[in-house]
Protein backbone atom coordinates (compact mmCIF):
# COMPACT_ATOMS: atom_id res chain seq x y z
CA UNK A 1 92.89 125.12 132.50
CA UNK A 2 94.31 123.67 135.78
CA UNK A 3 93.23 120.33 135.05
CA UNK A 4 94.91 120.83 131.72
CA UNK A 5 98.10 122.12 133.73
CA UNK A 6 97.89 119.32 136.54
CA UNK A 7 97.29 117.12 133.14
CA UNK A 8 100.67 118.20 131.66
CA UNK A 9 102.36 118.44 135.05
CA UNK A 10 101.49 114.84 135.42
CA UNK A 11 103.10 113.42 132.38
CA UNK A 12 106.00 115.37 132.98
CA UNK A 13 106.90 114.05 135.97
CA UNK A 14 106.11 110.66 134.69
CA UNK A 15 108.82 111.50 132.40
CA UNK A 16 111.31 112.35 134.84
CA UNK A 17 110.73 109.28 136.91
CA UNK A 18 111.59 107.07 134.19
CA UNK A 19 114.46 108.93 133.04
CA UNK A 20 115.95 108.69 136.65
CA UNK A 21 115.01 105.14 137.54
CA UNK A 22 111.63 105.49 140.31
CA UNK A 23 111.97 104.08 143.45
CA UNK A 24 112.67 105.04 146.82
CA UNK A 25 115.98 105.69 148.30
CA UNK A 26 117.60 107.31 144.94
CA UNK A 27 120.06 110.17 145.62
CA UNK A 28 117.99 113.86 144.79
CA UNK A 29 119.04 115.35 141.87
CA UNK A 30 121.55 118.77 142.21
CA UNK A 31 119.96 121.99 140.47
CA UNK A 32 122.29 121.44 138.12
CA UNK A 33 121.22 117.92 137.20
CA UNK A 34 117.81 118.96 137.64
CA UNK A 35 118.29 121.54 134.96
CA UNK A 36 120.46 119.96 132.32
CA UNK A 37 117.55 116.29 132.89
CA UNK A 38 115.21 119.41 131.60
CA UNK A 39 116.31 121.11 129.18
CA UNK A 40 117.14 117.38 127.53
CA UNK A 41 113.38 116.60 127.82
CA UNK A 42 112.31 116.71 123.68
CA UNK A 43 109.44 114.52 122.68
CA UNK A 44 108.64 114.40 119.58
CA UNK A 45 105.82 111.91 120.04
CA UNK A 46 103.68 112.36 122.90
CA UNK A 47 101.80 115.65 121.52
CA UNK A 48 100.78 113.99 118.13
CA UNK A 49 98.68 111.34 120.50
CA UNK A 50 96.60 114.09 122.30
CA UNK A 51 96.25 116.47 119.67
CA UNK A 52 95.56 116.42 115.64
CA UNK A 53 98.05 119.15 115.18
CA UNK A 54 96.88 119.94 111.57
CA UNK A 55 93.94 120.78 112.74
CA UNK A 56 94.88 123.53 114.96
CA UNK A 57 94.07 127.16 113.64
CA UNK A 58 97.15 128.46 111.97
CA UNK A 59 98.48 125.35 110.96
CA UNK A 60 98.34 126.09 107.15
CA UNK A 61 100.19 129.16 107.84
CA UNK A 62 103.25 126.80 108.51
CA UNK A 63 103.65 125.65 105.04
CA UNK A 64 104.23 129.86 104.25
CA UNK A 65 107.46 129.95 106.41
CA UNK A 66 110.49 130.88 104.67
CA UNK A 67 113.55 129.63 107.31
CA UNK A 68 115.31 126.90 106.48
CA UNK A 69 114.91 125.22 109.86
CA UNK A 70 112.96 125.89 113.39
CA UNK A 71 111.91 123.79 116.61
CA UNK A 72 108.69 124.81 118.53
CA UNK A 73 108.92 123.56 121.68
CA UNK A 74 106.59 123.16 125.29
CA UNK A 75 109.50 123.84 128.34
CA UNK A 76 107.44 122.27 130.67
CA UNK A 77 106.37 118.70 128.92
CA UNK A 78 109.29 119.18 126.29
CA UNK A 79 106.34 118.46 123.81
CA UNK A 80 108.16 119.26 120.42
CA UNK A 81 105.13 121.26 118.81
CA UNK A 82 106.40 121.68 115.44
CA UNK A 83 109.82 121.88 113.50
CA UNK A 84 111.69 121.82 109.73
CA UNK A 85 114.80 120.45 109.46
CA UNK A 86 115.52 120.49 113.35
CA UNK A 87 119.03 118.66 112.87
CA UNK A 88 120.52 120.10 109.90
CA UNK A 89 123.73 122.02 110.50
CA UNK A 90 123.52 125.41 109.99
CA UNK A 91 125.26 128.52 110.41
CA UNK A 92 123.85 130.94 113.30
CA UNK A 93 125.16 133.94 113.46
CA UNK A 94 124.75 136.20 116.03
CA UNK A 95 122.65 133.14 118.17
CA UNK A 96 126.61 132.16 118.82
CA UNK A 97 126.51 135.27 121.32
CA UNK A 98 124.34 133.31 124.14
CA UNK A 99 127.45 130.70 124.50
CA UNK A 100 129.91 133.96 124.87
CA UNK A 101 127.27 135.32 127.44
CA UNK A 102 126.86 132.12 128.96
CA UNK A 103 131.10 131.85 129.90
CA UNK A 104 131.22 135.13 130.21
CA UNK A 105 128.56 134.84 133.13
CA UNK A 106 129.73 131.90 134.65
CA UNK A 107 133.74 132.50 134.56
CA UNK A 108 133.61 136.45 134.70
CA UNK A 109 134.50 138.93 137.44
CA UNK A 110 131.24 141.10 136.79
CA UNK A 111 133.41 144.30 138.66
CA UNK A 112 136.58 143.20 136.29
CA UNK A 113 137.67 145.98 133.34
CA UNK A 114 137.25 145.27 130.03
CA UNK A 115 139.54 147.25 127.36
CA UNK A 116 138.47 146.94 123.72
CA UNK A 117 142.23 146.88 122.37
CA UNK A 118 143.75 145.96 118.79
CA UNK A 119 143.95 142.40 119.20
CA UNK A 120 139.59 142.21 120.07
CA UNK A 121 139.27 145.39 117.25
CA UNK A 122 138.36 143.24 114.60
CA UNK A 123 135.16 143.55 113.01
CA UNK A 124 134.86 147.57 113.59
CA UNK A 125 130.96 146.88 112.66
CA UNK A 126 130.28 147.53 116.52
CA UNK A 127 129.80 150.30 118.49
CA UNK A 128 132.78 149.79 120.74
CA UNK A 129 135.75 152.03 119.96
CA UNK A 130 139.58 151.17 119.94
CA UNK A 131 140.64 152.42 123.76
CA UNK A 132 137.39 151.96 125.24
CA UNK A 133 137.00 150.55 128.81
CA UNK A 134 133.87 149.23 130.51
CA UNK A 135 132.74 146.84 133.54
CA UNK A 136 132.44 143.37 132.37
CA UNK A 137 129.24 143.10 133.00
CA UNK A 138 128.28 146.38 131.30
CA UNK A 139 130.01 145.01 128.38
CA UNK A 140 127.77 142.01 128.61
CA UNK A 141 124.68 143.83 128.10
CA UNK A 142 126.32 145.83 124.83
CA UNK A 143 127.53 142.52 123.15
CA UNK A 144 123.74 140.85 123.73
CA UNK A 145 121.21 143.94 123.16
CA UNK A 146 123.13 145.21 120.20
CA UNK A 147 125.10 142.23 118.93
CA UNK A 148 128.39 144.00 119.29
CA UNK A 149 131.06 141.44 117.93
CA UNK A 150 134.27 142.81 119.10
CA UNK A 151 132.41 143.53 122.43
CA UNK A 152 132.52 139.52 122.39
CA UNK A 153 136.21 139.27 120.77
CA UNK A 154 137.04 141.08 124.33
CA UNK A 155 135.40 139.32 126.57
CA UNK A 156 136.47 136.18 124.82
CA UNK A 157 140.35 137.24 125.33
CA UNK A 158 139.62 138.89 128.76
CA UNK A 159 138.27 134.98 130.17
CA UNK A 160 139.97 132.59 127.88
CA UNK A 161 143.32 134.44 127.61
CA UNK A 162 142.91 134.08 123.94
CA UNK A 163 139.91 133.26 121.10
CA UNK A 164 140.86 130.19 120.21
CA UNK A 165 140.94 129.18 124.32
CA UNK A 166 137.65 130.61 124.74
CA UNK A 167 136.70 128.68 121.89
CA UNK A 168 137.99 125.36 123.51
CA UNK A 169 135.88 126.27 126.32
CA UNK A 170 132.69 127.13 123.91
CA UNK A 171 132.88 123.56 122.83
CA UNK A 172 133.50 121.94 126.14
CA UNK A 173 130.40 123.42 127.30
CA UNK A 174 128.57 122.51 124.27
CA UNK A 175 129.53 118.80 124.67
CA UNK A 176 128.69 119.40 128.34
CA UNK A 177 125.22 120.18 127.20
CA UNK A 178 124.58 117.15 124.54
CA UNK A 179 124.86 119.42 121.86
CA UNK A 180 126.15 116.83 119.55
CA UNK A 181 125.59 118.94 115.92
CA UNK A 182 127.34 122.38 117.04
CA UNK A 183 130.72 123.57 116.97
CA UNK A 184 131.75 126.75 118.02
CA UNK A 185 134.62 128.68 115.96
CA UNK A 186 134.12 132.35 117.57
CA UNK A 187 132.70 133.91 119.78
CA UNK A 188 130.25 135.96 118.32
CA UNK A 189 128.61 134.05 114.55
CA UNK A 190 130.81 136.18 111.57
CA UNK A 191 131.26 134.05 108.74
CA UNK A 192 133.09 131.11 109.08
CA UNK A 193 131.96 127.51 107.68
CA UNK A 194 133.30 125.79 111.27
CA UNK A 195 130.82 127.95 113.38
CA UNK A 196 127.41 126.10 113.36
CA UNK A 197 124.86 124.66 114.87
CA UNK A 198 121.15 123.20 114.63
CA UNK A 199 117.84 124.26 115.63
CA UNK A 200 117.45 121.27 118.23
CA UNK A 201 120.82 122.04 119.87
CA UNK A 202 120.08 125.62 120.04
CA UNK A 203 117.13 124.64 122.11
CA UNK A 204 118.81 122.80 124.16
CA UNK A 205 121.12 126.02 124.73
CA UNK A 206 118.27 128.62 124.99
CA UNK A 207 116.80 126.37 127.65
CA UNK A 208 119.86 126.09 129.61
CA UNK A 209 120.93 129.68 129.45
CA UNK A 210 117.73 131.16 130.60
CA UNK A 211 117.39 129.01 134.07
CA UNK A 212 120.08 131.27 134.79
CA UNK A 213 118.30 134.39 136.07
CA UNK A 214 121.13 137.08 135.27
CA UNK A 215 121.02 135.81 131.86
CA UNK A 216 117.58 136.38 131.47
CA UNK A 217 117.72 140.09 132.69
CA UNK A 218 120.13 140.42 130.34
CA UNK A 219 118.42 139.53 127.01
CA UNK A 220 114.87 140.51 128.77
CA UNK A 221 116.06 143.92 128.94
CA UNK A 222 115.02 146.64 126.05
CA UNK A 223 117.06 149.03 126.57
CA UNK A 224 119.96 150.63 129.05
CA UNK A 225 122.19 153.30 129.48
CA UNK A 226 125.92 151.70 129.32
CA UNK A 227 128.89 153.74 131.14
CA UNK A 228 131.98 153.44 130.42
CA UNK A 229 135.28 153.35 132.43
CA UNK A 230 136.16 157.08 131.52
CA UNK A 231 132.60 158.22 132.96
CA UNK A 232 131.12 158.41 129.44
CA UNK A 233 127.51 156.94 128.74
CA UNK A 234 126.16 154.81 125.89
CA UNK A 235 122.56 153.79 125.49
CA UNK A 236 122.00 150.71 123.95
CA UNK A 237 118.65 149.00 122.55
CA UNK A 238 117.38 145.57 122.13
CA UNK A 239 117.54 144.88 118.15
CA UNK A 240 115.28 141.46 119.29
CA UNK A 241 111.86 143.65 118.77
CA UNK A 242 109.27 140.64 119.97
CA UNK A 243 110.34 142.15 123.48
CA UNK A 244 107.77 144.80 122.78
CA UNK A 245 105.77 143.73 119.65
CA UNK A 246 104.81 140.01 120.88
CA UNK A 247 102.79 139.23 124.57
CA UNK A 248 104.83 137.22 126.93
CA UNK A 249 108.24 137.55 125.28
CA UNK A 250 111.07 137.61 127.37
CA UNK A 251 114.12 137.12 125.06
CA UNK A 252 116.21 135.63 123.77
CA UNK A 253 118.71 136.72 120.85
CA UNK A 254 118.78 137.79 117.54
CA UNK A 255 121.67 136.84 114.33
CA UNK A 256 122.28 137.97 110.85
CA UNK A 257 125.21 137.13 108.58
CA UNK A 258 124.76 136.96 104.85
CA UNK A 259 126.30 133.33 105.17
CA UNK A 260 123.49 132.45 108.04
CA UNK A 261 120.26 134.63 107.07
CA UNK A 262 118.27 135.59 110.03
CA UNK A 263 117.90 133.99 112.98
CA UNK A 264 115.68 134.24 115.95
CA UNK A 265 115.64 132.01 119.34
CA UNK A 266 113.19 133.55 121.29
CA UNK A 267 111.34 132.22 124.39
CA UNK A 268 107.42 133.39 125.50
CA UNK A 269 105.26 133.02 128.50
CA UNK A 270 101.82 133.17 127.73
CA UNK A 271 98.33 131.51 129.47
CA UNK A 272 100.91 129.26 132.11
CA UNK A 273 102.87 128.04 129.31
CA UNK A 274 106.51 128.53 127.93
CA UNK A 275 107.07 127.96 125.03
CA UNK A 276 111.03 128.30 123.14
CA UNK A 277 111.92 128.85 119.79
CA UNK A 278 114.57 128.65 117.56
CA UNK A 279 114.37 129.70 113.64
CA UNK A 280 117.23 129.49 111.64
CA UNK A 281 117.68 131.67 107.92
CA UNK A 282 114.53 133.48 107.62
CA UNK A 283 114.22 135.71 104.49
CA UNK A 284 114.64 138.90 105.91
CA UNK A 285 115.05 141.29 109.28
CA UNK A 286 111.76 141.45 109.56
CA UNK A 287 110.27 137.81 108.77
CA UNK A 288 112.17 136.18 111.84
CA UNK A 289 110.02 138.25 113.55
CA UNK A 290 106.63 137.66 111.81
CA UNK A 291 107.12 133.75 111.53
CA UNK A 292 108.27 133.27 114.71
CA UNK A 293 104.99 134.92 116.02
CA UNK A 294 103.15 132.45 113.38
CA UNK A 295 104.82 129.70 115.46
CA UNK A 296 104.21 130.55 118.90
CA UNK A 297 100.30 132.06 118.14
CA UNK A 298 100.13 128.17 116.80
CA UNK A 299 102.11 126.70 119.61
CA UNK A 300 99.60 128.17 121.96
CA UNK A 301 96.68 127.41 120.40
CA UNK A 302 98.29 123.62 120.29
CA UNK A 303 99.03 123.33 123.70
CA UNK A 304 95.47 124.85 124.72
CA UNK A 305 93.98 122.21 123.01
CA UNK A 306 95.33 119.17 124.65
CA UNK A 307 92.65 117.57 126.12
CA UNK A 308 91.76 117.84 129.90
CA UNK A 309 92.75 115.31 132.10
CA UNK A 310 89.82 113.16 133.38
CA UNK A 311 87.54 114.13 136.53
């Protein structure tokens, strides 16, 4: 296994030292750079040279999958290890909510009050009330565990001023990212036909957002007691059950619109691999579930058996 590792490691960093030129005397790469040269890392090619993916156990099940699009993918070699329809643009739903999260991280006073008033009472499908007030970063962890949309219509106006400013800044960040097929019309995936996205991009996205480690808590997290402002308490629970049904999982975020079936992106740490995921209009609540664990049993048994590098 650690010559398998060192094997991967190897080719990775081969990689990397094309992408940024080789040589002595170049200029070292910012964490930032470092992270965004990562999380562009997708080869598609590499892994069909070292392994005969159809012969992997649990192949066949792939051809039983009922979303419309997925991408498998290695973080560490950015070895794609399987995907449908990677590029089409399609809606996402609740998936929408890591961008929201993202800003909301980045540009938000974490000790700032939030107020859920009429303007952010919009979709009254949540479990935030008209008058409620919480800690920003309380209402963080009830718009991603739960998928509370006018928890994200009020952080939206709280950092952008407005929804259609946040949104501006949504799709700034998206372009920042190379997410060339995704445009972002709200802030939390309800229906709307300019809100989409694509299962590549979404990697790229799911990548990004957990290098940040408060992000990670976040959607790592099963459940938590949420207080409000007025000294009241709400617990909240993770609706993304491969947190506790699936070994290694450590996130990411669920979606479901009628418009977008369901969605998944989820991201697993398993044998000294991670592997992310993104599936996009499964068949039902519960089949996100059950084919994304069809992809990442395969993925695993895929990236086990990549040869060992020589002696």
């Amino acid at each position: 296994m650690k010559r398998r590792h060192a094997f991967l490691i190897s080719a990775i960093l081969l990689v990397l030292c094309i992408g940024c030129g080789g040589g002595e005397g170049n200029v070292a790469l910012t964490p930032e750079q470092q992270r965004l040269q990562k999380i562009a890392l997708i080869d598609t090619t590499t892994l069909q040279t070292l392994v005969r993916l159809d012969s992997v156990e649990g192949y066949d099940l792939l051809e039983g999958i009922s979303a419309e699009a997925w991408m498998l993918v290695d973080d560490s070699t950015g070895f794609v290890i399987s995907q449908k329809n990677a590029t089409r643009q399609l809606c996402m739903a609740s998936i929408t909510k890591m961008m929201t999260c993202l800003l909301a991280l980045e540009k938000g006073n974490p000790t700032d009050t939030v107020y859920i008033t009429d303007d952010v009472y919009i979709a009254k499908d949540s479990r935030v009330r008209l008058g409620d007030g919480y800690r920003l970063d309380h209402l963080v962890y009830e718009m991603m565990l739960v998928s509370d949309n006018d928890a994200a219509y009020a952080l939206a106006k709280h950092i952008g001023g407005d929804t259609l400013t946040f949104c501006d800044m949504m799709n700034q960040k998206a372009v920042y990212l190379g997410m060339d097929s995704t445009h972002f019309a709200n802030p939390n995936g309800v229906p709307n036909i300019h809100n989409y996205s694509c299962a590549r991009d979404l990697i790229r996205l799911s990548r990004y957002v957990m290098r940040d480690s408060a992000f990670a808590e976040i959607v790592g997290t099963v459940e938590k007691d949420i207080p409000l402002v007025d000294g009241r308490h709400m617990p909240i629970q993770n609706t993304n059950v491969m947190l506790t049904t699936y070994e290694g999982c450590f996130g990411i975020k669920t979606g479901f619109t009628r418009q977008a079936g369901n969605c998944l992106a989820s991201a697993v740490t398993r044998d000294g691999f991670t592997l992310y995921l993104v599936l996009l209009n499964s068949r039902s609540m519960s089949s996100r579930f059950t084919e994304s664990a069809i992809l990442f049993d395969y993925g695993f048994k895929v990236m086990s058996a990549i040869p060992q590098s020589p002696r």
